[in-house]
N, C-alpha and C. Protein backbone atom coordinates (compact mmCIF):
# COMPACT_ATOMS: atom_id res chain seq x y z
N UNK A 1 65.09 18.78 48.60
CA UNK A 1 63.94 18.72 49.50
C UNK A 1 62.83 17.94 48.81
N UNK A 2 62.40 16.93 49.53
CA UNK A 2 61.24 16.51 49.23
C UNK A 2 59.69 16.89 50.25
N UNK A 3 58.50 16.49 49.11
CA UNK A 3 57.19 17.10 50.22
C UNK A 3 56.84 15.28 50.93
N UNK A 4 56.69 16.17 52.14
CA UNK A 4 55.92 14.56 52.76
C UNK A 4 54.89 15.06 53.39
N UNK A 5 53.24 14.31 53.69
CA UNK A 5 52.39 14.71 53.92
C UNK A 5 52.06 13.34 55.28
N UNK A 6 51.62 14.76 56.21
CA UNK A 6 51.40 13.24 57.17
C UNK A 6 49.78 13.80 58.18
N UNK A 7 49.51 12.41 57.82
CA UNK A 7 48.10 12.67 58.32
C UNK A 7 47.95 13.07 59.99
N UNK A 8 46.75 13.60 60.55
CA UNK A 8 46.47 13.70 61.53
C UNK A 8 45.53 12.64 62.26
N UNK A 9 44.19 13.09 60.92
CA UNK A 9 43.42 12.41 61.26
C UNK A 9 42.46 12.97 59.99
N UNK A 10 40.91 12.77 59.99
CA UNK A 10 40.18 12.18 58.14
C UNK A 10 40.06 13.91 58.23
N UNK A 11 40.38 14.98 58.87
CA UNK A 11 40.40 16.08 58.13
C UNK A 11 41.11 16.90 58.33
N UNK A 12 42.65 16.29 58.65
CA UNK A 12 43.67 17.19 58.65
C UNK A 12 44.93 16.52 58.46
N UNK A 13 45.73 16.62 57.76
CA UNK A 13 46.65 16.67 57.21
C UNK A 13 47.85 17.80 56.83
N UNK A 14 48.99 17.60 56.80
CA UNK A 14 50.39 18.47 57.19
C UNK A 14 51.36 18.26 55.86
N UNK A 15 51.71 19.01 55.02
CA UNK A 15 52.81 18.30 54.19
C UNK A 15 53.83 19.01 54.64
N UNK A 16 55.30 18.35 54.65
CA UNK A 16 56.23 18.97 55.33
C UNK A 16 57.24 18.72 54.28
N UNK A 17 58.24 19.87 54.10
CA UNK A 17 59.37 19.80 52.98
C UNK A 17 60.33 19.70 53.94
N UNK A 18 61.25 17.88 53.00
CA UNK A 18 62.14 17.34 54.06
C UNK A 18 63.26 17.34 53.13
N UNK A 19 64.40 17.34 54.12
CA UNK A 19 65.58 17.54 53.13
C UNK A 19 66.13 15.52 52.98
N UNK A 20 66.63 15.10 51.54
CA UNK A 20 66.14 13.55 51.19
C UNK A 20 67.54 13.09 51.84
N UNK A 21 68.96 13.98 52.13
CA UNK A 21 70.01 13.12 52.85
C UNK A 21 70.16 12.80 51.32
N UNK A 22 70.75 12.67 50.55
CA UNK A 22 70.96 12.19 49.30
C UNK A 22 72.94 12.55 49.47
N UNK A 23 72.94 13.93 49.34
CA UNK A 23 74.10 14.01 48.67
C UNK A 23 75.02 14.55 50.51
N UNK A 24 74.80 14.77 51.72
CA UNK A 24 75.31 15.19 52.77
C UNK A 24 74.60 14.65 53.88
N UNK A 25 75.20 14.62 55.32
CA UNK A 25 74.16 14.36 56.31
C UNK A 25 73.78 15.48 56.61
N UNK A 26 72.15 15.87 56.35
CA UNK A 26 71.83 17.08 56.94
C UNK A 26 71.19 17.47 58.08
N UNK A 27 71.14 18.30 59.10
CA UNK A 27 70.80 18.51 59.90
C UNK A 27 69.58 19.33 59.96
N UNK A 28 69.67 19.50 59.02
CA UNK A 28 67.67 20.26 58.76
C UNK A 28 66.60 20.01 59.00
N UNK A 29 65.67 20.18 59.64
CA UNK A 29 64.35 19.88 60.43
C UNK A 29 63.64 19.96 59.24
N UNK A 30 62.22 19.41 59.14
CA UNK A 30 61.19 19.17 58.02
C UNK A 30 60.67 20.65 58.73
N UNK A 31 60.41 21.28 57.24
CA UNK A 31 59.85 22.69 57.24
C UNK A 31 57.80 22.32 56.77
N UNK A 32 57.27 22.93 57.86
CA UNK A 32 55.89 22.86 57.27
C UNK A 32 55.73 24.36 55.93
N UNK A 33 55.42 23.06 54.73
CA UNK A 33 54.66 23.82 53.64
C UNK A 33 54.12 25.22 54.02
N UNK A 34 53.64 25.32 54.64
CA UNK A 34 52.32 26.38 54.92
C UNK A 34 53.12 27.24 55.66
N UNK A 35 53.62 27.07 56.32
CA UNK A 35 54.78 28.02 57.04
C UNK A 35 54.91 28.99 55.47
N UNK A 36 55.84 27.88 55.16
CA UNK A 36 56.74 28.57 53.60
C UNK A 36 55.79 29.55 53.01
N UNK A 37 55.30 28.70 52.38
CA UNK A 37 54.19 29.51 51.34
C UNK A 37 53.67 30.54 51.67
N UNK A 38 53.16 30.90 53.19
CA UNK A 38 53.04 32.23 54.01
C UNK A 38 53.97 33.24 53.42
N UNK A 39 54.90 32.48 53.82
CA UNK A 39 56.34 33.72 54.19
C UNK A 39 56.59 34.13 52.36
N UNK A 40 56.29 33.21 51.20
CA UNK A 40 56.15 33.51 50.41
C UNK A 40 56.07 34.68 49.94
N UNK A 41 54.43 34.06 50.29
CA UNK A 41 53.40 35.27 49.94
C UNK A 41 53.70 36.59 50.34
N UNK A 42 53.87 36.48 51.14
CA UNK A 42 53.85 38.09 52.61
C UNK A 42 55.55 38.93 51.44
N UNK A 43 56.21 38.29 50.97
CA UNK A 43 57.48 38.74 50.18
C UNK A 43 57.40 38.61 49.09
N UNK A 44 56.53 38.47 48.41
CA UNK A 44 55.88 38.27 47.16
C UNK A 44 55.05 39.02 46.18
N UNK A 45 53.93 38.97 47.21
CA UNK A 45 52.81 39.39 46.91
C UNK A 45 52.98 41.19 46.54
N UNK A 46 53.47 41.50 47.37
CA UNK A 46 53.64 43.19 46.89
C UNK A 46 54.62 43.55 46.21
N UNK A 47 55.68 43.08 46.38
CA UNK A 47 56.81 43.63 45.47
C UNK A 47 56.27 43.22 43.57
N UNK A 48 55.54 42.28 43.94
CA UNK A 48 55.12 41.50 42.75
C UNK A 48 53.83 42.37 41.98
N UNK A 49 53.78 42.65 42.83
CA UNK A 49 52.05 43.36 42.75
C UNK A 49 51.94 44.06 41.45
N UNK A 50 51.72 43.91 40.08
CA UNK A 50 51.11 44.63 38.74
C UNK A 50 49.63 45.01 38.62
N UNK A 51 49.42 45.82 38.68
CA UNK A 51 47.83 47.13 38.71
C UNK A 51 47.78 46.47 37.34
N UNK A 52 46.47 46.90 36.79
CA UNK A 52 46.03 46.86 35.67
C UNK A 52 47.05 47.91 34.64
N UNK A 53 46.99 48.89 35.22
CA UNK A 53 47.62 50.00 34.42
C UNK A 53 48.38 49.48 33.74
N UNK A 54 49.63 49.09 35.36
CA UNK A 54 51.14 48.72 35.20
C UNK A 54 50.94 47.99 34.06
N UNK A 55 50.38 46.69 34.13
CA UNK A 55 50.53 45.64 33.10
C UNK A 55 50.14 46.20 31.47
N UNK A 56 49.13 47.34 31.19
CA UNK A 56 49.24 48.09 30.32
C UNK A 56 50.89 48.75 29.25
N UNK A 57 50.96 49.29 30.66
CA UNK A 57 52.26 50.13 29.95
C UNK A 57 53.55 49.38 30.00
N UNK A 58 53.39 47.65 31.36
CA UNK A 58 54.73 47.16 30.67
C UNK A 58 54.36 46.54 29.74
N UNK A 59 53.36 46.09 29.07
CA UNK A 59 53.01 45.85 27.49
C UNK A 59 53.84 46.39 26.46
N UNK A 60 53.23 47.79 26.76
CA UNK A 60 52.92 48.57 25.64
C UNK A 60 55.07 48.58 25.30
N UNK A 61 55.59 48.85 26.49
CA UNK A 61 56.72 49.17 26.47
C UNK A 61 57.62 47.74 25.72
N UNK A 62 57.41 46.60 26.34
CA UNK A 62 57.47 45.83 25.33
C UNK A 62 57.45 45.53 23.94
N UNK A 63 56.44 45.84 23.47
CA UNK A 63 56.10 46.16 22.08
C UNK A 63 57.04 46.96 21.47
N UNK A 64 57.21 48.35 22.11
CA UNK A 64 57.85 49.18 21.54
C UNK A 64 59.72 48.82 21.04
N UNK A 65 59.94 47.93 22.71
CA UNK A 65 61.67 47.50 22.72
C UNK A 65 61.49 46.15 21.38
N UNK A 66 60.55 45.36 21.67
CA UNK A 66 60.39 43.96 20.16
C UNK A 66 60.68 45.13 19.09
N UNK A 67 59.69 45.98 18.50
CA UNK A 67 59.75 47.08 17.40
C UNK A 67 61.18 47.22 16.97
N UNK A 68 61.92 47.86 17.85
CA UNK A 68 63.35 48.16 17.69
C UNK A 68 63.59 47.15 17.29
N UNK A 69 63.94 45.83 18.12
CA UNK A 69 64.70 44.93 18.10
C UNK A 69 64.51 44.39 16.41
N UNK A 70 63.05 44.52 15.73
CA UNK A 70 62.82 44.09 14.52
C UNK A 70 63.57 44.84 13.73
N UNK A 71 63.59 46.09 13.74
CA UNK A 71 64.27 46.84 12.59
C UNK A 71 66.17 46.29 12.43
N UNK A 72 66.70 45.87 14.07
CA UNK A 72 67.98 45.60 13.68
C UNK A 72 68.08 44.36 13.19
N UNK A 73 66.94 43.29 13.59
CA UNK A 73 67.19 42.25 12.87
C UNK A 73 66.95 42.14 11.64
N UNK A 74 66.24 42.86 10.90
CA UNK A 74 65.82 42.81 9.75
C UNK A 74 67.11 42.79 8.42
N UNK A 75 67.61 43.73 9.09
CA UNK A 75 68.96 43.95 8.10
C UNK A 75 69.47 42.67 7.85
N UNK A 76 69.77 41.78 9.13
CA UNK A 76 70.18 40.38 9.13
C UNK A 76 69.20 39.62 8.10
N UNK A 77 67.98 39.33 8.65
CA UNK A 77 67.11 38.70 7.37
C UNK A 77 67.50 39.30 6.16
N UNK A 78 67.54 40.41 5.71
CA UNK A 78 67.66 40.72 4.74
C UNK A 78 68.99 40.13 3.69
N UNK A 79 70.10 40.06 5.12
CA UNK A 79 71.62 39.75 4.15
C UNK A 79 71.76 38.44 3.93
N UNK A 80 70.48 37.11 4.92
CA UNK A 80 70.47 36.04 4.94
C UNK A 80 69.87 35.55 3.23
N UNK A 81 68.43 36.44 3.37
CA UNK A 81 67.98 36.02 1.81
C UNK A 81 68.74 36.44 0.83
N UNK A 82 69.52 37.01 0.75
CA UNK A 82 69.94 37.08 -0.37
C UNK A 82 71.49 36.82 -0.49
N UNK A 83 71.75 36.54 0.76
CA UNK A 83 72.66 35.06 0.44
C UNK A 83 72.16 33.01 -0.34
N UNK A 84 70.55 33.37 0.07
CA UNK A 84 70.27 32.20 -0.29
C UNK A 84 69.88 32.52 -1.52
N UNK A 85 69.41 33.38 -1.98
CA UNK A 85 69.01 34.07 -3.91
C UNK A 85 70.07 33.39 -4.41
N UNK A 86 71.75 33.86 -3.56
CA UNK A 86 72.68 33.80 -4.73
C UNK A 86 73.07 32.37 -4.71
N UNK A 87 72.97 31.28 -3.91
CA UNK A 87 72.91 29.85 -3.76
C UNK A 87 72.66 29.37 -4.59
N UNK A 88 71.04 30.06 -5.06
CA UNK A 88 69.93 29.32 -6.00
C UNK A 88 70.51 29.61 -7.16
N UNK A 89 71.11 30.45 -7.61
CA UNK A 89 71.75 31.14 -8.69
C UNK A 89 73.18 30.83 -8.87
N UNK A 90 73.71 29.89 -7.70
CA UNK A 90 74.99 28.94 -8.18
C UNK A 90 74.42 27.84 -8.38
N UNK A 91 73.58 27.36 -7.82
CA UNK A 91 72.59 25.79 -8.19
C UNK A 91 72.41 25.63 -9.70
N UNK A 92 71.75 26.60 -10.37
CA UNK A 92 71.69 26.90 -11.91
C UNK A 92 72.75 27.04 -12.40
N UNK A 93 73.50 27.71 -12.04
CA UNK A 93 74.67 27.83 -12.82
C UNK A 93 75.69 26.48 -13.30
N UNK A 94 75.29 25.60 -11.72
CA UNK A 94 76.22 24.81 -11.65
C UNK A 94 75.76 23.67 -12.54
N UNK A 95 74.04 23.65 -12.59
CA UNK A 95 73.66 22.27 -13.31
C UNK A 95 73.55 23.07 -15.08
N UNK A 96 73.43 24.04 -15.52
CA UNK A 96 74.24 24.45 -16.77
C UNK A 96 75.24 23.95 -17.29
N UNK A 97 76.21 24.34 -16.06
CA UNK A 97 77.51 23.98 -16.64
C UNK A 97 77.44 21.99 -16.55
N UNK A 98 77.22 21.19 -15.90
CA UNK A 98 76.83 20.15 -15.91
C UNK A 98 76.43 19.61 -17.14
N UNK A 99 75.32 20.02 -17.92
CA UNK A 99 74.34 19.77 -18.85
C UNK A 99 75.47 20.41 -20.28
N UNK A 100 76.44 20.77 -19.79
CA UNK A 100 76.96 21.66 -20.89
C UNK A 100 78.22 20.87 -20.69
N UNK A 101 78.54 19.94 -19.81
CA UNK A 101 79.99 18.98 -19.82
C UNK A 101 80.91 19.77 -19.20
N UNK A 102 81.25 20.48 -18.89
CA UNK A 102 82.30 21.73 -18.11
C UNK A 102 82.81 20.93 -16.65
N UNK A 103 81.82 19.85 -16.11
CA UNK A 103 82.10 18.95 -14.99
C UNK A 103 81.49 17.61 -15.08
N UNK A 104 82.09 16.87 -14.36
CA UNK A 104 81.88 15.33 -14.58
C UNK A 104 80.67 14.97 -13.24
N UNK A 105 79.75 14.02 -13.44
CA UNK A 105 78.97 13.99 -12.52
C UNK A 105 79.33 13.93 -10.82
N UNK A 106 80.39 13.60 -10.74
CA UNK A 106 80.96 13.30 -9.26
C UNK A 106 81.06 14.53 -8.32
N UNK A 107 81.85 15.75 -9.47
CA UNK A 107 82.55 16.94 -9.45
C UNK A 107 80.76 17.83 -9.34
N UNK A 108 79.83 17.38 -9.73
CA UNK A 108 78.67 18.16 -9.81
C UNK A 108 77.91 17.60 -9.00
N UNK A 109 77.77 16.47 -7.85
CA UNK A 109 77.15 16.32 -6.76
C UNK A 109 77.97 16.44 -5.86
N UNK A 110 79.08 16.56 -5.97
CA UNK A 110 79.59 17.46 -4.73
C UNK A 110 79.82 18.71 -4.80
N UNK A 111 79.39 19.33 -5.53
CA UNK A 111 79.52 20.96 -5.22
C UNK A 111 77.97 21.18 -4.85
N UNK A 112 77.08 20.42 -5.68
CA UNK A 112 75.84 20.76 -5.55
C UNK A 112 75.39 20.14 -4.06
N UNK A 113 75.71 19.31 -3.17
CA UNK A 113 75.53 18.52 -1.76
C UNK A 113 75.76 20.14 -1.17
N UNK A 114 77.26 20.96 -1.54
CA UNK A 114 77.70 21.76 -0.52
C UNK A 114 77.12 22.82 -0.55
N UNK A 115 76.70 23.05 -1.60
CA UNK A 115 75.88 24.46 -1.93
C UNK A 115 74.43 24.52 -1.02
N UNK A 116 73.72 22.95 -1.28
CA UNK A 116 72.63 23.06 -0.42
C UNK A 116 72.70 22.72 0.65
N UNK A 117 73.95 22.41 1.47
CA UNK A 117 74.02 21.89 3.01
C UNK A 117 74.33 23.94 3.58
N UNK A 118 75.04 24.65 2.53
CA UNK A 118 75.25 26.33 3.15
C UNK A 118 73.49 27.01 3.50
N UNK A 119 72.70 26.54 2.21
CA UNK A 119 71.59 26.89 1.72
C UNK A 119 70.78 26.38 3.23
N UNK A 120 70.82 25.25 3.12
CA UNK A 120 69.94 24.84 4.21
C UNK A 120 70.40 25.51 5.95
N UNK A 121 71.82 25.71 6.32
CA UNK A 121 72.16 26.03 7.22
C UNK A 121 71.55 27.55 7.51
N UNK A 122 71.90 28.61 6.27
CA UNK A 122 71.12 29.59 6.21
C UNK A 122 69.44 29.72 6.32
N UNK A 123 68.77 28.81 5.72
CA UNK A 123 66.92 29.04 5.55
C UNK A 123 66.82 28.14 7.50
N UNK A 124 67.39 27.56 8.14
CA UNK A 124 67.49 27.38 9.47
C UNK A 124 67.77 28.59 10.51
N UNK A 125 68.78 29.55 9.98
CA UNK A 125 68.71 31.16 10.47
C UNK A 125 67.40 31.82 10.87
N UNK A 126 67.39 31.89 8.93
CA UNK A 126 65.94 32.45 9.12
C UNK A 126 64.80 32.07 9.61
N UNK A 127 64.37 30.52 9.78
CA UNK A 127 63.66 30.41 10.83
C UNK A 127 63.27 30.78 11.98
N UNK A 128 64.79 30.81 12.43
CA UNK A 128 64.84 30.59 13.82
C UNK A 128 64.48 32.56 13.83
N UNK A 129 64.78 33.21 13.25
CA UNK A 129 64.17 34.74 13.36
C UNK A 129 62.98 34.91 13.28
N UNK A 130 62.12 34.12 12.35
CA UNK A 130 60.72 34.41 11.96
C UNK A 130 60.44 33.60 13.43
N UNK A 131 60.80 32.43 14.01
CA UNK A 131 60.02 31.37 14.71
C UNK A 131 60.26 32.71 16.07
N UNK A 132 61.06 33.25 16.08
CA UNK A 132 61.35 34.30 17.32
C UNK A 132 60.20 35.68 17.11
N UNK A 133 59.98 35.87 16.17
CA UNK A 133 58.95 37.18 15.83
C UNK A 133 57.60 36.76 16.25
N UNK A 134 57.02 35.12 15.69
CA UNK A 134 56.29 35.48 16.16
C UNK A 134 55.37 34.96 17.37
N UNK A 135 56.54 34.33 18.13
CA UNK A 135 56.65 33.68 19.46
C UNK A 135 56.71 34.40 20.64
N UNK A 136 57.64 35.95 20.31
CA UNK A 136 58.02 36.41 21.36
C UNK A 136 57.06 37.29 22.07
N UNK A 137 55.89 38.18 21.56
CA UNK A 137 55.09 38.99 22.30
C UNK A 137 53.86 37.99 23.14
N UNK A 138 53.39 36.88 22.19
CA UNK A 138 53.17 35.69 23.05
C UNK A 138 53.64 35.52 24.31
N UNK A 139 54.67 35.24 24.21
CA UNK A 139 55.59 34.52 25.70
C UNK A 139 55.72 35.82 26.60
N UNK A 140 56.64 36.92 25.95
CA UNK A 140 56.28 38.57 27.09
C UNK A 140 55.20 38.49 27.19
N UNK A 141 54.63 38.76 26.57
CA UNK A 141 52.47 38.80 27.55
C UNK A 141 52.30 38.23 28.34
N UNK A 142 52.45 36.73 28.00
CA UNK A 142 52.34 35.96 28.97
C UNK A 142 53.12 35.94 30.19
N UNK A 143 54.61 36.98 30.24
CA UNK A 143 55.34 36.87 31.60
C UNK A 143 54.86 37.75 32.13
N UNK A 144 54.03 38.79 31.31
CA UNK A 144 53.87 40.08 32.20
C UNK A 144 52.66 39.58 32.96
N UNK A 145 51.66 38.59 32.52
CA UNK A 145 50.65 38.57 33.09
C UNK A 145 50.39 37.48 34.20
N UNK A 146 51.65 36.61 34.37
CA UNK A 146 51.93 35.89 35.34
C UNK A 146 52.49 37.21 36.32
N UNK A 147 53.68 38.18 35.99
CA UNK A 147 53.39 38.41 37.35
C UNK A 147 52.72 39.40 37.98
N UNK A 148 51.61 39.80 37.32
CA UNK A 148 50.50 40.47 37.88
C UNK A 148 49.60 39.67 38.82
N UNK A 149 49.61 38.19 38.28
CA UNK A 149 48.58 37.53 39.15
C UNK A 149 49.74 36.46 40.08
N UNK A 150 50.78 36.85 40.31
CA UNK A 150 51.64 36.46 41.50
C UNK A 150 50.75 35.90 43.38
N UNK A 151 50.45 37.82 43.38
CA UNK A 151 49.79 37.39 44.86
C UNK A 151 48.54 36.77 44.72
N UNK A 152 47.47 36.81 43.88
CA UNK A 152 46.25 35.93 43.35
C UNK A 152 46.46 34.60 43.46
N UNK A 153 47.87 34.08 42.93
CA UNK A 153 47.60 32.44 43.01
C UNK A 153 48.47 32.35 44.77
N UNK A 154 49.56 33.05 44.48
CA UNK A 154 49.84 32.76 45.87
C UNK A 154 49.14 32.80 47.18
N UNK A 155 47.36 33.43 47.15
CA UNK A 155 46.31 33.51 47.93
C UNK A 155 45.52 32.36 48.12
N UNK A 156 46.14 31.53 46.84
CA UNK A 156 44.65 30.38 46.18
C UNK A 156 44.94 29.14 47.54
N UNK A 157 43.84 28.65 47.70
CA UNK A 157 44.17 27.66 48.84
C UNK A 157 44.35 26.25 48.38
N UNK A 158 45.01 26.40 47.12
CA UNK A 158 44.90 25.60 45.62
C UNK A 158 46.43 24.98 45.74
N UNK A 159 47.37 24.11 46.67
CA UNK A 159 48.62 24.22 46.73
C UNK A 159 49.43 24.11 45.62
N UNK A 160 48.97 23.29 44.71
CA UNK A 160 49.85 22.68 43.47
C UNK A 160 49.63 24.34 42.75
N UNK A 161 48.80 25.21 42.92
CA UNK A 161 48.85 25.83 41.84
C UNK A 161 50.41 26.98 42.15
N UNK A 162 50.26 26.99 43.70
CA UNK A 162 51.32 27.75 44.26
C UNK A 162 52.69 27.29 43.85
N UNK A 163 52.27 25.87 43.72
CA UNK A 163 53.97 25.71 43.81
C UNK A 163 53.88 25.78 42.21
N UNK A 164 53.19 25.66 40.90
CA UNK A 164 53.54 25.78 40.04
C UNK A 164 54.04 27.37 39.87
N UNK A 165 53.74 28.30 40.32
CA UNK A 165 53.87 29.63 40.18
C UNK A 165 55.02 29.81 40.76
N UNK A 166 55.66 29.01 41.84
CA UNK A 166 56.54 29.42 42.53
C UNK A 166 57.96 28.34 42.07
N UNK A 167 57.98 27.83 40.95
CA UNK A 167 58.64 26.78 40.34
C UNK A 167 59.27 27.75 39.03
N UNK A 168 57.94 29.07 38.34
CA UNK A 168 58.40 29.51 37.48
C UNK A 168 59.18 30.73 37.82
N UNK A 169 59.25 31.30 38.86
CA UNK A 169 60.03 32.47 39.52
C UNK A 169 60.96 32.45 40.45
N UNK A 170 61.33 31.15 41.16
CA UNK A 170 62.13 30.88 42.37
C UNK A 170 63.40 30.48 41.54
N UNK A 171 64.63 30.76 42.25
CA UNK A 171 65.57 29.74 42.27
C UNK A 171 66.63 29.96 43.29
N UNK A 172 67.48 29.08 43.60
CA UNK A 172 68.90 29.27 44.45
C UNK A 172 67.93 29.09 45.35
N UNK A 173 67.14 28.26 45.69
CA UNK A 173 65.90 28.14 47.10
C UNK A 173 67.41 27.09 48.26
N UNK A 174 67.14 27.95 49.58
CA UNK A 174 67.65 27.32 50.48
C UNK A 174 67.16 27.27 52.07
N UNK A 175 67.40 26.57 52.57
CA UNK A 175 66.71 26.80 53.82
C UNK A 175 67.65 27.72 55.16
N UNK A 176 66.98 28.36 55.77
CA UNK A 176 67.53 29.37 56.74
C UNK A 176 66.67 29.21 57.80
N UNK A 177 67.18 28.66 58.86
CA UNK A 177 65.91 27.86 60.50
C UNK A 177 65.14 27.49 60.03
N UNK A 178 63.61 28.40 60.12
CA UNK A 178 62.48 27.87 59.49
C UNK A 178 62.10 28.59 58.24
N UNK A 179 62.85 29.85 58.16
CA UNK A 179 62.88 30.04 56.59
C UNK A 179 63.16 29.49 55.62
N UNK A 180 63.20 30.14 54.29
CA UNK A 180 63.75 29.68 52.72
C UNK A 180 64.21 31.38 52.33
N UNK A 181 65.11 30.88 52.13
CA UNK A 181 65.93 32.09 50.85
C UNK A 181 65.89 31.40 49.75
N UNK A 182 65.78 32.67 48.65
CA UNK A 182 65.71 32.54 47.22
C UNK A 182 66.25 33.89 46.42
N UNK A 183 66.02 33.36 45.35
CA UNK A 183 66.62 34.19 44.26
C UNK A 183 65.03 34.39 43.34
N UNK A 184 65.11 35.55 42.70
CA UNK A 184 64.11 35.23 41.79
C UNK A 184 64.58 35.47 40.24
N UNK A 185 64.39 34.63 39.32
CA UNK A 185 64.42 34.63 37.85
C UNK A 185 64.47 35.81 37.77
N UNK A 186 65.17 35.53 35.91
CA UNK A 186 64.87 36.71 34.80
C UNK A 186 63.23 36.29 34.23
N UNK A 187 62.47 37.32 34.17
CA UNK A 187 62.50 38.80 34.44
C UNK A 187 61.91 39.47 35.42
N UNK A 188 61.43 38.31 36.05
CA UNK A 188 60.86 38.81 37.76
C UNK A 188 61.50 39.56 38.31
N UNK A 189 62.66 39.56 38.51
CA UNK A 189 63.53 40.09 39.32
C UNK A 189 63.61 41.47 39.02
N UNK A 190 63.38 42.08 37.65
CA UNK A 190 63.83 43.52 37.43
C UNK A 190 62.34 44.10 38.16
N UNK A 191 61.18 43.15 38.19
CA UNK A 191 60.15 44.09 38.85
C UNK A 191 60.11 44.03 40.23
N UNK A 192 60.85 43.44 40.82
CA UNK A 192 61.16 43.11 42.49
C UNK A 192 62.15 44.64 42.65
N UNK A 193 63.13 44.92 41.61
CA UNK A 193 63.50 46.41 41.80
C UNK A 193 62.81 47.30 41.72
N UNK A 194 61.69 47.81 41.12
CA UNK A 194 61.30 48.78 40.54
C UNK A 194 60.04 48.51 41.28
N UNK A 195 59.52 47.99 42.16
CA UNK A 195 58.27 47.95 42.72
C UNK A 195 57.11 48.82 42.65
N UNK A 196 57.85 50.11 42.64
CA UNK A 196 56.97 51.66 42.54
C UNK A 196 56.37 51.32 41.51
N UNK A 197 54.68 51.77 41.74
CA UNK A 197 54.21 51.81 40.08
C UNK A 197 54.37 52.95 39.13
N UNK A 198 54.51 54.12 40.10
CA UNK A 198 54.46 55.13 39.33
C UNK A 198 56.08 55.10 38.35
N UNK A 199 57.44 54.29 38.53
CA UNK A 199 58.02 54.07 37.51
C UNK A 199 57.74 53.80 36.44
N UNK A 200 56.58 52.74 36.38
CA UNK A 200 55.74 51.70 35.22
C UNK A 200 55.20 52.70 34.97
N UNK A 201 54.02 53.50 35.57
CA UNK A 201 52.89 53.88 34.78
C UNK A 201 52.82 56.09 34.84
N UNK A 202 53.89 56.17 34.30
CA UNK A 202 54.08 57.37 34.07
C UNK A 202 53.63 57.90 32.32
């Protein structure tokens, strides 16, 4: 679907989502925007709906599931560094024995290439754990607090902002007459179940 906007006249204007014929001949009528975005909203807006509270305690609850999740990863960090300790401690060993003739230089840049290509594959692990620690309550905050303000932007008479909001939660979008069916993302979707607040904020 593409948007096409077609004038009336100098203060009115229509954008209509048209299907582009690209990949089938389709028989689909151009859907007016505003239609959509209504019907959106009206299916949106409440199931979506996060209270102040709510957004409190799915915080807090967050925090608590990251918490866990740190203690099991930790063990992992833990068995990573000191796989790389003992690296550093064949690195020495190996340029000892080097300096001591026990291997010929050829025989000692290729063990030493392999030792630090394991070394490096490992301190890339651990990155990627630390770069996850302290990225992730960032990004949850930030999902919880998009969808608290769901029906807010979907109210805004602001269109681009709608469709950015509705770009980060939609998918499997299809057209039905003058409707749209959709799917909604992970993790929208688990609060489209649980709508009740008093689940959240007990």
């Amino acid at each position: 679907m593409t948007c096409e906007t077609k004038v009336k006249d100098d203060k009115h204007s229509y954008n209509y989502l048209k299907c582009n014929k690209l990949r089938s001949k389709c028989s689909q009528k151009p859907l007016n925007e505003a239609k959509i975005l209504a019907q959106l909203e009206k299916e949106l807006s409440l199931p979506l709906a996060v209270s102040d509270d709510m957004l409190k305690n799915i915080k807090a609850e967050v925090k608590k599931q990251l918490k866990e999740e740190r203690v099991n990863t930790a063990t992992l960090k833990r068995d990573i560094t000191l796989k790389i300790n003992q690296l550093d401690e064949q690195l020495k060993t190996l340029f000892r024995g080097y300096m001591r003739g026990k291997c010929d230089e050829k025989m000692y840049n290729e063990l030493k290439t392999e030792i630090e290509m394991e070394k490096e594959k490992l301190q890339k692990d651990m990155d990627k754990y630390l770069e996850i620690d302290a990225e992730t309550d960032e990004i949850l905050a930030n999902i919880a607090e998009i969808a608290a303000n769901v029906g807010k932007f979907l109210k805004s008479p602001i269109i681009s902002e709608k469709r950015d909001i509705l770009k980060l939660i939609l998918s499997d979008c299809k057209t039905e007459g003058k409707n749209i069916a959709f799917s909604i993302v992970k993790p929208f979707d688990e609060l489209l179940k649980t709508p009740e607040t008093d689940k959240w904020c007990r």
